[in-house]
N, C-alpha and C. Protein backbone atom coordinates (compact mmCIF):
# COMPACT_ATOMS: atom_id res chain seq x y z
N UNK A 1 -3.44 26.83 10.00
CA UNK A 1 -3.02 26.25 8.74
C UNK A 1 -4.18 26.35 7.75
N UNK A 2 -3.97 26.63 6.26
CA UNK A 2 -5.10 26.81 5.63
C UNK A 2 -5.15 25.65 4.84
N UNK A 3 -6.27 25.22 5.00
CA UNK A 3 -6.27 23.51 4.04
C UNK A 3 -6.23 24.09 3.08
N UNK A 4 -6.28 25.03 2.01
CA UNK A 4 -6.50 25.26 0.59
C UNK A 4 -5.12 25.02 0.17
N UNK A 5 -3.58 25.38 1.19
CA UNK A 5 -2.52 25.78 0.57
C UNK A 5 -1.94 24.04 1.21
N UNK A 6 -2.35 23.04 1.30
CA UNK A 6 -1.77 21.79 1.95
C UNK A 6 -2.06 20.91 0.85
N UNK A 7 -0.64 20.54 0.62
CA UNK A 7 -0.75 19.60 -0.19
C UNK A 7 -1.34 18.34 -0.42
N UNK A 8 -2.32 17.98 -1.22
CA UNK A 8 -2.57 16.48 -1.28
C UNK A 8 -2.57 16.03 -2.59
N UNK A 9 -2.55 14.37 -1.84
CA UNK A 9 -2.33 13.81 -3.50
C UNK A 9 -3.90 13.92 -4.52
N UNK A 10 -3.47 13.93 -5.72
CA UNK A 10 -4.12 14.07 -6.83
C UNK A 10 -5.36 13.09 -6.45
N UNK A 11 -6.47 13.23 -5.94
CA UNK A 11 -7.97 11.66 -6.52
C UNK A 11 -7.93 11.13 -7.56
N UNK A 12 -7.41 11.31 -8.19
CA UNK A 12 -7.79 10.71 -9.43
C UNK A 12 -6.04 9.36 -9.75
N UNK A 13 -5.32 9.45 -9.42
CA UNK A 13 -4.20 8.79 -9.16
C UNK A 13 -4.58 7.61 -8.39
N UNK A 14 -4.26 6.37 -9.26
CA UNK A 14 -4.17 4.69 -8.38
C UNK A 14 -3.22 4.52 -7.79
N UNK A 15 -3.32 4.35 -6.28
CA UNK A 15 -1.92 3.59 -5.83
C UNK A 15 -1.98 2.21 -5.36
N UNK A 16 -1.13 1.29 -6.12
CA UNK A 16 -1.09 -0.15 -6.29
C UNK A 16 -0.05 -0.82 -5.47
N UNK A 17 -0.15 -1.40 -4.12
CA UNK A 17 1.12 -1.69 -3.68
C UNK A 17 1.06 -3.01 -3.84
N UNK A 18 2.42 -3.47 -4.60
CA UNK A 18 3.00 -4.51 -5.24
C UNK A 18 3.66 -5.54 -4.08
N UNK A 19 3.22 -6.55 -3.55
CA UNK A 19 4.32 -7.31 -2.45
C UNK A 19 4.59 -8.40 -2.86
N UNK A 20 5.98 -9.16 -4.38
CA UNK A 20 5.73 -9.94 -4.25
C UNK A 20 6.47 -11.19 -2.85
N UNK A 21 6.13 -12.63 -3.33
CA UNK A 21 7.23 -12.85 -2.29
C UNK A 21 8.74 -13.29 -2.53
N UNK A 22 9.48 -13.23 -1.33
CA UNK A 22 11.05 -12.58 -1.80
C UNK A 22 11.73 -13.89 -2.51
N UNK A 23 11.43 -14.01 -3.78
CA UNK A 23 12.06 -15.13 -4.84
C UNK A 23 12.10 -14.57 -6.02
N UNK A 24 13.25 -15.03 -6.85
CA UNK A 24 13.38 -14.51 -8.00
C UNK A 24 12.49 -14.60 -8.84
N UNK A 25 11.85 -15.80 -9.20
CA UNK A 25 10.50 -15.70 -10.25
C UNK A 25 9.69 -15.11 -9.44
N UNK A 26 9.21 -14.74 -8.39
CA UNK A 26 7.88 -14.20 -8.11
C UNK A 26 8.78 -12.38 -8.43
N UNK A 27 9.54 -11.99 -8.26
CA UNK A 27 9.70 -10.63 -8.20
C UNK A 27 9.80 -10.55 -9.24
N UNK A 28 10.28 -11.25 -10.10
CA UNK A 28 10.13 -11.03 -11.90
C UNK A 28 9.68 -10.99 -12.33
N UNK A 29 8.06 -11.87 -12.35
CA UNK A 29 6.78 -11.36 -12.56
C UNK A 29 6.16 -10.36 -12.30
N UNK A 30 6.28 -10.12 -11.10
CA UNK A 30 5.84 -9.21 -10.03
C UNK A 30 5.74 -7.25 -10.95
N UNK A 31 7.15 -7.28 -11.23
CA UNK A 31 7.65 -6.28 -11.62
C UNK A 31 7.40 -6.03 -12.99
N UNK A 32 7.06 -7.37 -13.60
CA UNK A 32 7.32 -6.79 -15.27
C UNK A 32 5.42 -7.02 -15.25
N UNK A 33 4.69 -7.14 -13.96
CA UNK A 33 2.87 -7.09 -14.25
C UNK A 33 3.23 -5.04 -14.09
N UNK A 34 3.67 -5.04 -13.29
CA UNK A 34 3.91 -3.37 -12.88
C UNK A 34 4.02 -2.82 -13.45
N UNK A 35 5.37 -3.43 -14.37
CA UNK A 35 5.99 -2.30 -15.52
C UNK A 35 5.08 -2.25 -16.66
N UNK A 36 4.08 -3.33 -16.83
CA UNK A 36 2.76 -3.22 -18.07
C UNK A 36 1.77 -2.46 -17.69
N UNK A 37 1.36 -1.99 -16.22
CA UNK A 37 0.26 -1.52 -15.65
C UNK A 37 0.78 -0.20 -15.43
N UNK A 38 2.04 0.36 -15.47
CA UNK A 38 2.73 1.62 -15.74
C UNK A 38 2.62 2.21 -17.03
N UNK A 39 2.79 1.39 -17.94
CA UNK A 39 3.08 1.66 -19.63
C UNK A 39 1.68 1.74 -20.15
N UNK A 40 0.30 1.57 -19.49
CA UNK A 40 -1.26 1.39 -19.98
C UNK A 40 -1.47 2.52 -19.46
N UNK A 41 -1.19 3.60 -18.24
CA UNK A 41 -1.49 4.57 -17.63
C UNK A 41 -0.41 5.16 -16.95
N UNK A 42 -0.61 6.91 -16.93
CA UNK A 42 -0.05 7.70 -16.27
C UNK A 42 -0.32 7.71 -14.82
N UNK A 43 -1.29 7.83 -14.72
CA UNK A 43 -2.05 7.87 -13.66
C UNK A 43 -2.20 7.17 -12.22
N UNK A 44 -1.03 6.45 -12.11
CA UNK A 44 -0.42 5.24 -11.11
C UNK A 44 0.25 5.24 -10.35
N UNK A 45 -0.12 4.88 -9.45
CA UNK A 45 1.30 4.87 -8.49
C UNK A 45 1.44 3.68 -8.03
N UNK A 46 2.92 3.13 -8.08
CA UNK A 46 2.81 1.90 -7.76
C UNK A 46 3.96 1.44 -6.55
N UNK A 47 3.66 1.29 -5.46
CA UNK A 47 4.90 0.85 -4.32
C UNK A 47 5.41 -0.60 -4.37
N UNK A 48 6.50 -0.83 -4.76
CA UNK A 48 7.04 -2.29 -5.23
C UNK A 48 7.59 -2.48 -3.80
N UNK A 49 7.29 -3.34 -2.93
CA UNK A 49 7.64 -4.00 -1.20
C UNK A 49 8.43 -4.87 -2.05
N UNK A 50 9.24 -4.71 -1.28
CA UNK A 50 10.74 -5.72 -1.28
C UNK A 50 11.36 -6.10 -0.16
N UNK A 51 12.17 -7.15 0.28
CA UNK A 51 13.27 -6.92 1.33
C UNK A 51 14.43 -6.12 0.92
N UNK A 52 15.15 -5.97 2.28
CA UNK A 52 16.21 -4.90 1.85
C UNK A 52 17.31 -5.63 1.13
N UNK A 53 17.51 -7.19 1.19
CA UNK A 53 18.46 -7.67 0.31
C UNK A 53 18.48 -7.82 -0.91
N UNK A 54 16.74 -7.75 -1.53
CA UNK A 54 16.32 -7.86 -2.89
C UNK A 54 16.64 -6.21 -3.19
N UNK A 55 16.12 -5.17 -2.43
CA UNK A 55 16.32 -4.35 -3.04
C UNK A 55 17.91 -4.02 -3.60
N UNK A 56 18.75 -4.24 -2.64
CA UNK A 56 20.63 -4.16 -2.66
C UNK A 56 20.44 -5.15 -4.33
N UNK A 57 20.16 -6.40 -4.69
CA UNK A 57 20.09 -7.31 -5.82
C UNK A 57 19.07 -5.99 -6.98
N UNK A 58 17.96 -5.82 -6.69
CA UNK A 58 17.75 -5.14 -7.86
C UNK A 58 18.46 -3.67 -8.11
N UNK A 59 19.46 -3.18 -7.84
CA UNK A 59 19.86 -2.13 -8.21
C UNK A 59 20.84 -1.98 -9.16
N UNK A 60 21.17 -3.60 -9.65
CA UNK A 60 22.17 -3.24 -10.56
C UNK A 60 20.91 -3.81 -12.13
N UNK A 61 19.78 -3.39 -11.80
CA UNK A 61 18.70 -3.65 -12.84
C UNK A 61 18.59 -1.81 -13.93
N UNK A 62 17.91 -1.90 -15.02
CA UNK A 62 17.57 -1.07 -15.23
C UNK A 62 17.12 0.20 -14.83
N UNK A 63 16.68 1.10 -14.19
CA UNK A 63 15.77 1.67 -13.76
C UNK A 63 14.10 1.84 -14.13
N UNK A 64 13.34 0.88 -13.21
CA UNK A 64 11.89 1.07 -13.36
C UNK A 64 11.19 2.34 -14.23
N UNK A 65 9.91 2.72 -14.81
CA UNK A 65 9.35 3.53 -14.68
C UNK A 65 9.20 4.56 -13.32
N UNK A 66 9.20 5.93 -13.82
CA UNK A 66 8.71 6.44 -12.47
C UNK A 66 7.82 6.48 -11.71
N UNK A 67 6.38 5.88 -12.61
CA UNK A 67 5.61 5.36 -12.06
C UNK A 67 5.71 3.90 -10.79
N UNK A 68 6.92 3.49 -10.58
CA UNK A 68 6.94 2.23 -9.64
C UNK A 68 8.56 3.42 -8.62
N UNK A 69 7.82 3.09 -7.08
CA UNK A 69 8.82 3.40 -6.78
C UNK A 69 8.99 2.47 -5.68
N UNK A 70 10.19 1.82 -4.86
CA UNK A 70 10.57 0.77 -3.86
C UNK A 70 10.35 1.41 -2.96
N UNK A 71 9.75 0.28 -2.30
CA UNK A 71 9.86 0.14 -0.37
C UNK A 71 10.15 -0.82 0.10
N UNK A 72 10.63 -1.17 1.05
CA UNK A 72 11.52 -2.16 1.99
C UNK A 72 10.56 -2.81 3.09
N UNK A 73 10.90 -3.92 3.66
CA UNK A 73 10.65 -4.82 4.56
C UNK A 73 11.99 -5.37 5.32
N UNK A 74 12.25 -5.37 6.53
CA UNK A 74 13.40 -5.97 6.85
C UNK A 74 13.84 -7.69 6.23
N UNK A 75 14.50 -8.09 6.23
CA UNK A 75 14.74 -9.38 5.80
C UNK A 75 13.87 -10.00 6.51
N UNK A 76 12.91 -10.96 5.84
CA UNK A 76 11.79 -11.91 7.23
C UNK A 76 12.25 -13.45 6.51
N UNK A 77 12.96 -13.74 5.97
CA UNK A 77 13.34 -15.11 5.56
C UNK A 77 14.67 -15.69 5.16
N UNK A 78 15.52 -16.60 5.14
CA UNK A 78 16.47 -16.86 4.85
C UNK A 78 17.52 -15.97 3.57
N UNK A 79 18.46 -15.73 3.90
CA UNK A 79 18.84 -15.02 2.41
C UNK A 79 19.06 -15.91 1.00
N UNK A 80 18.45 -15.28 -0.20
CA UNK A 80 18.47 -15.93 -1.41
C UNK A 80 19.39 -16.63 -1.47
N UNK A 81 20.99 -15.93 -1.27
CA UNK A 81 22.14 -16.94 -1.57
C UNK A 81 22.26 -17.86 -0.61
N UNK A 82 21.97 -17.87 0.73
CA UNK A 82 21.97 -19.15 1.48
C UNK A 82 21.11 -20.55 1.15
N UNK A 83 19.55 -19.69 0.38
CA UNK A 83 18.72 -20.74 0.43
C UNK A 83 18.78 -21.14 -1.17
N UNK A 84 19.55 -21.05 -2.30
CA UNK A 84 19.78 -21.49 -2.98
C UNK A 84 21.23 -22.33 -2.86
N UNK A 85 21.77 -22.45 -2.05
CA UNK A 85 23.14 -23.28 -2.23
C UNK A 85 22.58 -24.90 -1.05
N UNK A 86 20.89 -24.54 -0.47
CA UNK A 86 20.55 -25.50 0.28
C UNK A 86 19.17 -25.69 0.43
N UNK A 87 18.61 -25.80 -1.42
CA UNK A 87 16.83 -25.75 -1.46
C UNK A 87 16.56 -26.98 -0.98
N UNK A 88 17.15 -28.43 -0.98
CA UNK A 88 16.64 -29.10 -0.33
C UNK A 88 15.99 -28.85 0.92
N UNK A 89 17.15 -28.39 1.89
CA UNK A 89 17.16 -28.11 3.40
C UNK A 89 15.54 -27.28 3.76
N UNK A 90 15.84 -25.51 2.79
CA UNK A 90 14.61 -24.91 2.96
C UNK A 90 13.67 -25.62 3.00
C-alpha cells in the first residue's frame, strides 16, 4: 500500500465532539454553541453525541450546518416522554 495515495484527514481541521446531556435545554444549548462555532470557521468538525431517541426527536429540526454531523449512544436513561409526564418520580 503506498501511504502517499491513503487518505487522511486534513491537520489543520478541529474536531470537536459535542456530548450534551440527553435533556432538552442542555441539547439546545449544546447545538446552537455548535452552530456559532460552525458559522466563526470552516475548518471544523464537529460530532454532536446524542441518544438514538433524541436523535429520532431532532430530525424533524432544520438541518444543521455541515460542519456538525450526529452520532448516537444507545438510550442510557429513562425516555424524555416518560420522564416528563413523572419529573417528580425521576
Amino acid at each position: 500500500m503506498d501511504p502517499a495515495k491513503t487518505e487522511q484527514p486534513d491537520p489543520t481541521v478541529c474536531h470537536l465532539v459535542a456530548m450534551p446531556y440527553p435533556g432538552r435545554s442542555h441539547i439546545n444549548a449544546m447545538m446552537n454553541l455548535c452552530k456559532l462555532l460552525a458559522s466563526k470557521t470552516a475548518d471544523i468538525l464537529i460530532s454532536f453525541v446524542v441518544t438514538e431517541e433524541w436523535l429520532g426527536f431532532m430530525s424533524s429540526e432544520p438541518k444543521p450546518p455541515a460542519q456538525i454531523r450526529f452520532a448516537t449512544v444507545p438510550n442510557c436513561i429513562p425516555s424524555e416522554v416518560g420522564r416528563g409526564k413523572d419529573f417528580p418520580g425521576f
